[in-house]
C-alpha atoms as a PDB file:
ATOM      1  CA  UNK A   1       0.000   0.000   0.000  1.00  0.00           C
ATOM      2  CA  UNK A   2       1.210   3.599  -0.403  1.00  0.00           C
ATOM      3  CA  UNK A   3       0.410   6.911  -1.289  1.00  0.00           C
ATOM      4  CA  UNK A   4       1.638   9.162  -4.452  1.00  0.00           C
ATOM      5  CA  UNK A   5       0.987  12.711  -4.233  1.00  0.00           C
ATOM      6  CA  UNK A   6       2.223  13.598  -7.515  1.00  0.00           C
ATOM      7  CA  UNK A   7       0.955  10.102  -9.494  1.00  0.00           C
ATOM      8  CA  UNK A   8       3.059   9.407 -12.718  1.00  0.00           C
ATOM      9  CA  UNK A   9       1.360   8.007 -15.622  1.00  0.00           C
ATOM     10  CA  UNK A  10       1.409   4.298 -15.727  1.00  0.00           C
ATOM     11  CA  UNK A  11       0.734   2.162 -18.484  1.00  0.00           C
ATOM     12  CA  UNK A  12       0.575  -1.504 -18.065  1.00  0.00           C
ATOM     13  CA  UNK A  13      -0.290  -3.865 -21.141  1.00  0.00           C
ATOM     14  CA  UNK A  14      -0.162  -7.367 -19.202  1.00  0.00           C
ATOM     15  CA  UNK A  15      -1.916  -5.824 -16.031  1.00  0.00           C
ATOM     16  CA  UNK A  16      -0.367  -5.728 -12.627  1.00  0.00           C
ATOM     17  CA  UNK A  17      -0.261  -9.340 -10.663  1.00  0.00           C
ATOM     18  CA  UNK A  18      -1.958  -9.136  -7.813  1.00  0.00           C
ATOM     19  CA  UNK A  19      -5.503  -7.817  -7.194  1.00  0.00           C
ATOM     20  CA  UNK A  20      -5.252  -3.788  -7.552  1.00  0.00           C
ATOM     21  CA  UNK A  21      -6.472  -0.816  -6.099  1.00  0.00           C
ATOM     22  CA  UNK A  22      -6.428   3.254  -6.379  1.00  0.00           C
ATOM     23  CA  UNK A  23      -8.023   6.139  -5.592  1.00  0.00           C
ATOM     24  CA  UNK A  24      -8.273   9.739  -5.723  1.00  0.00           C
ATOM     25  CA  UNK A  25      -7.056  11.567  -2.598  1.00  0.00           C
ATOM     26  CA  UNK A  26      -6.724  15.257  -4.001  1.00  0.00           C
ATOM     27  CA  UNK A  27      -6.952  16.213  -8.021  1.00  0.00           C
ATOM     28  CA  UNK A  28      -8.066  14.135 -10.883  1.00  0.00           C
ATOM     29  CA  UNK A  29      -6.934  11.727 -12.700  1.00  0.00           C
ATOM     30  CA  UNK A  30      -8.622   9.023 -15.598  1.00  0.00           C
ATOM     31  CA  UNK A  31      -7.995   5.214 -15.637  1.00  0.00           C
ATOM     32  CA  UNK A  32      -8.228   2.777 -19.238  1.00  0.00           C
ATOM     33  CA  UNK A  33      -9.253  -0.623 -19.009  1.00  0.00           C
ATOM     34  CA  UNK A  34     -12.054  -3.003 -20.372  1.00  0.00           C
ATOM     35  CA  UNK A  35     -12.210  -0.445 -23.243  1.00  0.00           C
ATOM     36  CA  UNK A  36     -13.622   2.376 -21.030  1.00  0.00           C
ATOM     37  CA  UNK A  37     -12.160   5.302 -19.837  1.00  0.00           C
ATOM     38  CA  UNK A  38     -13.031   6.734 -16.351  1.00  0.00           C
ATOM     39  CA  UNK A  39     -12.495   9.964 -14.312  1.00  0.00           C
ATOM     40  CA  UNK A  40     -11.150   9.323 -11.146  1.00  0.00           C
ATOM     41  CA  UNK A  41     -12.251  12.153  -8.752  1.00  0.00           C
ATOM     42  CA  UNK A  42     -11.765  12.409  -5.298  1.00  0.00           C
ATOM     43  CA  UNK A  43     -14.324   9.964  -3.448  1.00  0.00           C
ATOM     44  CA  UNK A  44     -14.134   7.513  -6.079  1.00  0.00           C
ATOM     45  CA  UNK A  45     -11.289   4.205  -7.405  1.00  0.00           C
ATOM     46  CA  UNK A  46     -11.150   1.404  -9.235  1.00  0.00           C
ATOM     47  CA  UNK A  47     -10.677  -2.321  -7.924  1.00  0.00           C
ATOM     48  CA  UNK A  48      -8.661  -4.508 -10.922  1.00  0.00           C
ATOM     49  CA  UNK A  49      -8.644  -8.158 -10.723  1.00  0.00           C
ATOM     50  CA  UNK A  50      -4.958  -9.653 -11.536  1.00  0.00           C
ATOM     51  CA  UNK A  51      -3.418  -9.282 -15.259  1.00  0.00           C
ATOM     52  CA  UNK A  52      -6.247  -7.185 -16.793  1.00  0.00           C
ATOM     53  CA  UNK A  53      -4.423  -4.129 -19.148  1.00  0.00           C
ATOM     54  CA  UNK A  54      -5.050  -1.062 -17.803  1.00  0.00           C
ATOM     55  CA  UNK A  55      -3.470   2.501 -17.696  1.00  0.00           C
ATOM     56  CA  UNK A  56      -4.013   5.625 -15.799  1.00  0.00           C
ATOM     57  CA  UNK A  57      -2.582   9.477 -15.664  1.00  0.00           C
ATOM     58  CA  UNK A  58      -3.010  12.708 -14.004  1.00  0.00           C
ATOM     59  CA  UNK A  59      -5.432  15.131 -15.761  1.00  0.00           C
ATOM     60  CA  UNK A  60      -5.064  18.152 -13.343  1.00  0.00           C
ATOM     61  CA  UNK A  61      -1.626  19.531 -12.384  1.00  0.00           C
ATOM     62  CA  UNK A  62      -1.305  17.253  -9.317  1.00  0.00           C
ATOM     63  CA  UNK A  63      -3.233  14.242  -8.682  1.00  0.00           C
ATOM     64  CA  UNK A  64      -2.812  12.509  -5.252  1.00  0.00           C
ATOM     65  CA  UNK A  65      -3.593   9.040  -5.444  1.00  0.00           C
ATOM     66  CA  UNK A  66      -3.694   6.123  -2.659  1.00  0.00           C
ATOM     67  CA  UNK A  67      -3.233   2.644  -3.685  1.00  0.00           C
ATOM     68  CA  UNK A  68      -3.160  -1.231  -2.034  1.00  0.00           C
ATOM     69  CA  UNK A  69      -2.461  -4.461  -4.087  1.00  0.00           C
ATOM     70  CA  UNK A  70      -3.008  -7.921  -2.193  1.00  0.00           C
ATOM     71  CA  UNK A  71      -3.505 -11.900  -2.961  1.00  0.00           C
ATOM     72  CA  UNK A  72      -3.460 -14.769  -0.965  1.00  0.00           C
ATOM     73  CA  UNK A  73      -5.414 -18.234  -1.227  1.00  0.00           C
ATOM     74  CA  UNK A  74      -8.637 -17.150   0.040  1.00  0.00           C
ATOM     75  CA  UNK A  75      -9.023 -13.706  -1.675  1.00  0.00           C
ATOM     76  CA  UNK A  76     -11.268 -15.101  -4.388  1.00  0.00           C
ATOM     77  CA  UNK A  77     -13.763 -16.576  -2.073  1.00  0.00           C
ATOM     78  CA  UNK A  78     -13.963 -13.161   0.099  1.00  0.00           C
ATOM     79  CA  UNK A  79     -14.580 -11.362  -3.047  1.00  0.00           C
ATOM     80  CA  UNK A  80     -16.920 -13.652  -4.502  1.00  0.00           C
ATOM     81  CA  UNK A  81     -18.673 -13.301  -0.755  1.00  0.00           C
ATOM     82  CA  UNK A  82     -18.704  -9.961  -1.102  1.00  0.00           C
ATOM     83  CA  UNK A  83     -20.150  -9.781  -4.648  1.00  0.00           C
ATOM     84  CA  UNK A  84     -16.562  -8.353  -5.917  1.00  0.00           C
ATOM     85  CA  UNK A  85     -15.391 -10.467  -8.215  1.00  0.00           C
ATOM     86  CA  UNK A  86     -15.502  -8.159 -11.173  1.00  0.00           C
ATOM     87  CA  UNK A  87     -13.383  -5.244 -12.221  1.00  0.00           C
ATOM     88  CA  UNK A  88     -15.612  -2.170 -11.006  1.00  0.00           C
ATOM     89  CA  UNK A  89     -15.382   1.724 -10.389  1.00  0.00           C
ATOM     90  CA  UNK A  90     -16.474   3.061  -6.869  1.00  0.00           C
ATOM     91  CA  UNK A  91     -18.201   6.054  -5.664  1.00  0.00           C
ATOM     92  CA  UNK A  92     -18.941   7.065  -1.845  1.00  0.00           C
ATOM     93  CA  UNK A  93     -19.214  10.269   0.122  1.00  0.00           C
ATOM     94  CA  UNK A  94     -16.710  12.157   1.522  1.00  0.00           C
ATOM     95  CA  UNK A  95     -17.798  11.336   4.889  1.00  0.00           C
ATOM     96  CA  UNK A  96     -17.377   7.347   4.340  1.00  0.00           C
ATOM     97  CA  UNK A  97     -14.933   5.816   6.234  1.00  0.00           C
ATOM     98  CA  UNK A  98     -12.817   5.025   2.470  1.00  0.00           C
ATOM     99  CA  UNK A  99     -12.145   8.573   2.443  1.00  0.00           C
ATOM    100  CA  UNK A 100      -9.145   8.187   5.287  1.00  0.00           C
ATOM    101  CA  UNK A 101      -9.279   4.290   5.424  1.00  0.00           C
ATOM    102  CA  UNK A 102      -5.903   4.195   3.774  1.00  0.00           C
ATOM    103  CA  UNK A 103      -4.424   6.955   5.233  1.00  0.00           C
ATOM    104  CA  UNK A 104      -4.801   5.234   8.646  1.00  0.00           C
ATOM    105  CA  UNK A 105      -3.860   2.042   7.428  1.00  0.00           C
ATOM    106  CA  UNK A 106       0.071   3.842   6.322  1.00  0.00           C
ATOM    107  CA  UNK A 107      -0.432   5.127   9.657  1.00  0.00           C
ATOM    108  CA  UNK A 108      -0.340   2.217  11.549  1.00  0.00           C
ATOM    109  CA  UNK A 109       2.250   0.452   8.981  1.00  0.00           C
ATOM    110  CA  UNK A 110       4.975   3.518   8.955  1.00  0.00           C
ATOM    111  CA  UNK A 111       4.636   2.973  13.179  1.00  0.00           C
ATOM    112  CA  UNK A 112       6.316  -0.412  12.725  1.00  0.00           C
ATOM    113  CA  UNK A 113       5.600  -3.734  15.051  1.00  0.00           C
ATOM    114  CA  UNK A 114       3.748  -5.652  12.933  1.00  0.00           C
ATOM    115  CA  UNK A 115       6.581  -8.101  12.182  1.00  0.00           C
ATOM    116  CA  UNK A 116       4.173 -11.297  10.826  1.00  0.00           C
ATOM    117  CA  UNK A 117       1.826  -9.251   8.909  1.00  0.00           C
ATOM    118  CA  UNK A 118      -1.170  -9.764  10.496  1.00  0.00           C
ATOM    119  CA  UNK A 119      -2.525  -6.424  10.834  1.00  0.00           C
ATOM    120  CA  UNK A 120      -1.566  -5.304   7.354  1.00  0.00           C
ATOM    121  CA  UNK A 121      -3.867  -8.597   6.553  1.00  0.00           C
ATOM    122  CA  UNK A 122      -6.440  -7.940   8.748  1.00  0.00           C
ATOM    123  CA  UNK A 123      -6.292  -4.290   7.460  1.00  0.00           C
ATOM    124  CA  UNK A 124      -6.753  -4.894   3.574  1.00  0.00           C
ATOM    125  CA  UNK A 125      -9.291  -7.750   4.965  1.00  0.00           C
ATOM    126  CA  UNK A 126     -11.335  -4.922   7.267  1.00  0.00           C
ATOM    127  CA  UNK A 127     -10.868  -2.377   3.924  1.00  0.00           C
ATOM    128  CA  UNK A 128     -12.482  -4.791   1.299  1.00  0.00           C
ATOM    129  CA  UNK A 129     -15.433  -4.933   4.019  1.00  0.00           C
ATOM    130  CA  UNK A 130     -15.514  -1.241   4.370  1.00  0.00           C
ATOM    131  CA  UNK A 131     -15.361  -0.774   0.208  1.00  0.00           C
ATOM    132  CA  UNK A 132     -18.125  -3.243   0.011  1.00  0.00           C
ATOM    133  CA  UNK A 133     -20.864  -1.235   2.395  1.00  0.00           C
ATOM    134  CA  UNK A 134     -20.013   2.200   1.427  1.00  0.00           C
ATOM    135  CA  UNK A 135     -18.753   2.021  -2.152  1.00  0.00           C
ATOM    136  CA  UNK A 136     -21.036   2.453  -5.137  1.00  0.00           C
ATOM    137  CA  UNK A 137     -22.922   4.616  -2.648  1.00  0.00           C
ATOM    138  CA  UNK A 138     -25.658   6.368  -5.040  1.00  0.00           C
ATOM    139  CA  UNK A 139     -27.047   2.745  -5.201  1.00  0.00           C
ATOM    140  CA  UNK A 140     -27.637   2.492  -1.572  1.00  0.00           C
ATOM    141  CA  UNK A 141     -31.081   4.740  -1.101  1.00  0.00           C
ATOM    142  CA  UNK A 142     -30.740   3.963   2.883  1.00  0.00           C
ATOM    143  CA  UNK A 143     -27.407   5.522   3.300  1.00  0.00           C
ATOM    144  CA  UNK A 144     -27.818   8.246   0.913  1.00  0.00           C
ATOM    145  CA  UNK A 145     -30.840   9.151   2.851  1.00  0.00           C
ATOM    146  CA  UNK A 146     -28.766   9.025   6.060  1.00  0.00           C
ATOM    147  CA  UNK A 147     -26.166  11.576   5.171  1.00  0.00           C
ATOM    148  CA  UNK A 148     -28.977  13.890   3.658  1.00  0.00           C
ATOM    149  CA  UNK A 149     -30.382  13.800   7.446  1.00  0.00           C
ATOM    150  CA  UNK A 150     -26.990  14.165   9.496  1.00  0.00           C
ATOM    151  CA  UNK A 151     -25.562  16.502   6.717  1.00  0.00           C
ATOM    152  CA  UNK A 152     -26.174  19.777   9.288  1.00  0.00           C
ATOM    153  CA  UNK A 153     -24.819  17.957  12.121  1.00  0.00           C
ATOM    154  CA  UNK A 154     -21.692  16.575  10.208  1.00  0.00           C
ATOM    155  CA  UNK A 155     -20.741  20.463   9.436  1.00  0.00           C
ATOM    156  CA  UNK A 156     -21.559  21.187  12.551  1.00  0.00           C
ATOM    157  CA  UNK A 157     -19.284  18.949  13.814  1.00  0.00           C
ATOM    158  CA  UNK A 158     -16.726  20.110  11.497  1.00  0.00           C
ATOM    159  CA  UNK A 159     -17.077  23.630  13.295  1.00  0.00           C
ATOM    160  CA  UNK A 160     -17.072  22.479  16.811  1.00  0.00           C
ATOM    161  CA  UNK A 161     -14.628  19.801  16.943  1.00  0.00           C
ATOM    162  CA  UNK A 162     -12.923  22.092  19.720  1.00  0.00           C
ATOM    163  CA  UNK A 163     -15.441  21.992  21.913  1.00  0.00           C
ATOM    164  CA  UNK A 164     -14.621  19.988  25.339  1.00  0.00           C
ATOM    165  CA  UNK A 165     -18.381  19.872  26.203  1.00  0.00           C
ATOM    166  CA  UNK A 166     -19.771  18.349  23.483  1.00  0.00           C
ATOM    167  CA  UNK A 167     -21.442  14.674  24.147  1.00  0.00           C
ATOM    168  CA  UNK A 168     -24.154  12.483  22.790  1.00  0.00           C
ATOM    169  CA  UNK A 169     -26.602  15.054  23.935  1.00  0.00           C
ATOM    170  CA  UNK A 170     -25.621  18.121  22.674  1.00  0.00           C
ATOM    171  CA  UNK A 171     -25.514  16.150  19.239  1.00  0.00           C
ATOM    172  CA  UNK A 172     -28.387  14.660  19.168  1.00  0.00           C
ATOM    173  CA  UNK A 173     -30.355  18.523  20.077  1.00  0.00           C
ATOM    174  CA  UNK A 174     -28.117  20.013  17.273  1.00  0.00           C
ATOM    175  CA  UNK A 175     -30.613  17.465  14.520  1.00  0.00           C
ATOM    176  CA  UNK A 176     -33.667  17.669  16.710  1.00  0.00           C
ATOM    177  CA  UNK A 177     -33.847  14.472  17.295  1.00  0.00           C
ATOM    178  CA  UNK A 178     -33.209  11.372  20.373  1.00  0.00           C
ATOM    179  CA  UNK A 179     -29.804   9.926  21.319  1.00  0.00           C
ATOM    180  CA  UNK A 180     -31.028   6.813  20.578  1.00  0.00           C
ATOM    181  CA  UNK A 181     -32.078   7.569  16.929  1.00  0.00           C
ATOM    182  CA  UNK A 182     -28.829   9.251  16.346  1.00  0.00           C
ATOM    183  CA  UNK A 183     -26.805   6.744  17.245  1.00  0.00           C
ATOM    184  CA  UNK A 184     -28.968   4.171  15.299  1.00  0.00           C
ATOM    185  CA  UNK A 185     -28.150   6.880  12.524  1.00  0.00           C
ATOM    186  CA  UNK A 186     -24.614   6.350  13.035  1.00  0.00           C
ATOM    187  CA  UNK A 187     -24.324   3.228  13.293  1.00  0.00           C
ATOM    188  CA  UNK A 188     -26.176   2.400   9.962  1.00  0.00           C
ATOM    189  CA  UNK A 189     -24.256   4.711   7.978  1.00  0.00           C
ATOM    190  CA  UNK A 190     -20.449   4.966   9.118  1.00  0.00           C
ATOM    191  CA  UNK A 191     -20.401   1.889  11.506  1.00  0.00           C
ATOM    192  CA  UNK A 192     -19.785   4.210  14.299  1.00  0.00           C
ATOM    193  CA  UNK A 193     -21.504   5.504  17.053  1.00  0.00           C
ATOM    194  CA  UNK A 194     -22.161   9.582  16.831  1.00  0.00           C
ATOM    195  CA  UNK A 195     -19.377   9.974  19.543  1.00  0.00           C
ATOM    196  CA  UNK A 196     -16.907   7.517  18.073  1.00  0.00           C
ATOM    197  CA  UNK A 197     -17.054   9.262  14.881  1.00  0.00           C
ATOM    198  CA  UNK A 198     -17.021  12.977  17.226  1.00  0.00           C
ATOM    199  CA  UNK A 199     -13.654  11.741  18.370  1.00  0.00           C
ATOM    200  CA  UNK A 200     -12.004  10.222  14.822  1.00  0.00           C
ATOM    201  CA  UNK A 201     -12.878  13.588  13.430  1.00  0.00           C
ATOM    202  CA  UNK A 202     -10.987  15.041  16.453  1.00  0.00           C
ATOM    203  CA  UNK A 203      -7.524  13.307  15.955  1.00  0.00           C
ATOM    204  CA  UNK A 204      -8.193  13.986  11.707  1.00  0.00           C
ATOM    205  CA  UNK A 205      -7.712  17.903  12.623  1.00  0.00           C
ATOM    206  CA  UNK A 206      -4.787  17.378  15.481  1.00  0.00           C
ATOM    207  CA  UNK A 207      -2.908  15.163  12.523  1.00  0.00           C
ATOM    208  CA  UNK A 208      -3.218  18.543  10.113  1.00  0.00           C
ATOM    209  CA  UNK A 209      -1.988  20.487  12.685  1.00  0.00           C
ATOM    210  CA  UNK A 210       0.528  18.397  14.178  1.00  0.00           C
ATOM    211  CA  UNK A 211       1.882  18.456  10.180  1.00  0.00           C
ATOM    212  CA  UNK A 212       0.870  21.756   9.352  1.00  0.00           C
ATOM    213  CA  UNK A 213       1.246  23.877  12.769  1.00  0.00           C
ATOM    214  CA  UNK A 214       4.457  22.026  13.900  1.00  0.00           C
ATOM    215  CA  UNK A 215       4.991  25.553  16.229  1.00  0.00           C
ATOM    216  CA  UNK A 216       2.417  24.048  18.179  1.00  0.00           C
ATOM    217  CA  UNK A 217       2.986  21.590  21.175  1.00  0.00           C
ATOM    218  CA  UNK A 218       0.479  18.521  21.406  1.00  0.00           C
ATOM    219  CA  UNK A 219      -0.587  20.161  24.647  1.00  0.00           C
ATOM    220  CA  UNK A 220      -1.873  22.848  22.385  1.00  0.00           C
ATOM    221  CA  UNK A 221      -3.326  21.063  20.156  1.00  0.00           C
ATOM    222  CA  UNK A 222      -4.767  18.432  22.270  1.00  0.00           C
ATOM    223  CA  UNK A 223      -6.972  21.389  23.263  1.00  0.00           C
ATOM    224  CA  UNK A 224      -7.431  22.740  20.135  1.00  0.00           C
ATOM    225  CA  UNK A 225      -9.394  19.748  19.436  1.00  0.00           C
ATOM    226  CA  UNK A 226     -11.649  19.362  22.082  1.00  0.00           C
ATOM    227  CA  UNK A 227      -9.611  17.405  25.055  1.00  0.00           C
ATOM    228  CA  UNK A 228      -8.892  18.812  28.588  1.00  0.00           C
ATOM    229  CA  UNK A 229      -6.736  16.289  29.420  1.00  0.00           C
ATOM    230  CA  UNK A 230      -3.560  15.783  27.495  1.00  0.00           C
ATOM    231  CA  UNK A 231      -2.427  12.318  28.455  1.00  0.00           C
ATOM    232  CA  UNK A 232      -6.174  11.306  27.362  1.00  0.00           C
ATOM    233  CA  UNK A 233      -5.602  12.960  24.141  1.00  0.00           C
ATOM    234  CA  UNK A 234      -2.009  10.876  23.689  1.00  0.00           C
ATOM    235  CA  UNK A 235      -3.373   7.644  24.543  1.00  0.00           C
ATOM    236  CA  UNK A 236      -6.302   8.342  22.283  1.00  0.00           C
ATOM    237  CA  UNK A 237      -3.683   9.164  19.310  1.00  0.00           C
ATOM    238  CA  UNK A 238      -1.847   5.797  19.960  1.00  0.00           C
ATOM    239  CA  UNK A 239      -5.143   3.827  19.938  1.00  0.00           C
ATOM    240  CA  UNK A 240      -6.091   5.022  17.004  1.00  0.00           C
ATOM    241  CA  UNK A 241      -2.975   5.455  14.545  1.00  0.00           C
ATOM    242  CA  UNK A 242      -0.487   2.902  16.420  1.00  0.00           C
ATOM    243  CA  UNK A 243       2.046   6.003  17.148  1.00  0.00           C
ATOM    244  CA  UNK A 244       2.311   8.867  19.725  1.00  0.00           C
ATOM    245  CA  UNK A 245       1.487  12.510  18.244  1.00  0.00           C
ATOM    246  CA  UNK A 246       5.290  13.199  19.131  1.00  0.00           C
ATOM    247  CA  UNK A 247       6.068   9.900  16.876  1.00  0.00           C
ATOM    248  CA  UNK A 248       3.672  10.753  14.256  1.00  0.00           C
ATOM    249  CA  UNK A 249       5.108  14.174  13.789  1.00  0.00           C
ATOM    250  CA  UNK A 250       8.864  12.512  13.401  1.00  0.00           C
ATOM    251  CA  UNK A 251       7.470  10.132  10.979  1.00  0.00           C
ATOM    252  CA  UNK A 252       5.855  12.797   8.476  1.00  0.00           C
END
C-alpha cells in the first residue's frame, strides 16, 4: 500500500499481478481498461482483478492518489462473498470511512511492530469490508438518505470539533432528534456511534496540525481539538494510529 501525491502516468499492457487498487485523494486523474475510460475524482477508485491491461494518468496539475495491491489463497472466495469479483469503479461520500481508510492504514504500517503481517492482513481484509458497504454509494437509497439527514450535524461537527463539552446530547439537540435515533443513525451509515465518529474527526484535525502547525505543542493542540486532558488525548492518538502525536510528527 502507499500513497503518491504527484501520481506518474502508468501504463501496463499485461496488467499488474496481484488484485489492484487506487483512488483519488486530491486532483483528478482518468484510468483505461475493459475499453472504457473513467475519471477518477476524489471519493471515487477502481478495484482490478490480476493481469487485466489497464493505464491511468493525471489530468489536473497534481493528482494525489492512494493505492493497495493484495492476494493470498482465500481472496477469491472473500470477493466472490462480497459480490466483488468483477473489475468495477467506486463512488462514496466524503464522509465514508474510504475517504481516510488508507491513510490510517500507512499510519499504523509507517509505526512499525507488525513483524508477521497480520494487521496489514487484517487491514486490507477490514478495507475490502468497508469498500463493500459504502462504495457504489448512489445505489444504496438507505445511506444516501442518512447523510442527507446528518448533513447539518456533520458540518456542525466540522465547526465544533474544539469543543470539550460536546457529548451524545448536545448532538443529538443540534438534529432535533433522540440519542437513541442518532446513534442508530450512526451506526447504519459509518459503523460508528455519533461519539466515536465525534472523536475520529478530532484526531483527523490534530494530525493537520501536528503536520501543518508544527509551532504548536500537542498540549496545544490536544486542546485545540476538544480534550482537557492531554495524556487522554495521547493515549487516544496511539489507539487510534499505532504512534504517539510526538512519533507521528517525526514520521511525516
Amino acid at each position: 500500500m502507499g500513497h503518491y501525491p504527484d501520481q506518474e502516468k502508468i501504463v501496463r499492457p499485461d496488467g499488474y499481478h496481484t488484485y489492484h487498487w487506487i483512488q483519488t485523494s486530491q486532483g483528478e486523474g482518468v484510468i483505461h481498461f475493459d475499453n472504457k475510460t473513467i475519471a477518477l475524482t476524489e471519493g471515487s477508485g477502481v478495484l482490478l482483478l490480476p493481469h487485466i491491461p489497464h493505464s491511468y494518468e493525471g489530468v489536473t496539475d497534481s493528482w494525489h492518489t492512494y493505492y493497495l495491491t493484495f492476494s493470498g489463497n482465500s481472496i477469491r472466495q472473500i470477493l466472490e462473498t462480497l459480490g466483488m469479483e468483477d473489475n468495477a469503479f467506486y463512488r462514496w461520500e466524503s464522509e465514508a470511512p474510504l475517504s481516510y481508510m488508507l491513510e490510517e492504514m500507512l499510519d499504523r504500517h509507517d509505526a512499525g511492530g507488525d513483524m508477521f503481517g497480520l494487521e496489514a492482513s487484517s487491514d486490507a481484509y477490514r478495507f475490502l469490508l468497508t469498500l463493500s458497504k459504502y462504495g457504489q454509494l448512489h445505489n444504496n437509497t438507505t445511506i444516501s438518505r442518512n447523510l442527507d439527514k446528518l448533513q447539518p450535524l456533520l458540518k456542525w461537527m466540522d465547526i465544533h470539533y474544539g469543543n470539550p463539552d460536546i457529548g451524545l446530547l448536545e448532538l443529538s439537540t443540534q438534529l432535533g432528534v433522540s440519542g437513541r435515533y442518532l446513534n442508530s443513525l450512526f451506526l447504519q451509515t459509518f459503523g460508528l456511534s455519533p461519539y466515536a465518529y465525534f472523536v475520529r474527526l478530532r484526531m483527523r484535525k490534530s494530525k493537520e496540525m501536528l503536520l501543518s502547525e508544527r509551532q504548536l505543542t500537542v498540549k496545544t493542540i490536544s486542546q485545540r481539538v476538544g480534550f482537557r486532558d492531554v495524556s487522554h488525548f495521547v493515549a487516544t492518538f496511539r489507539k487510534q494510529s499505532g504512534t504517539t502525536p510526538d512519533q507521528f510528527r517525526k514520521l511525516h
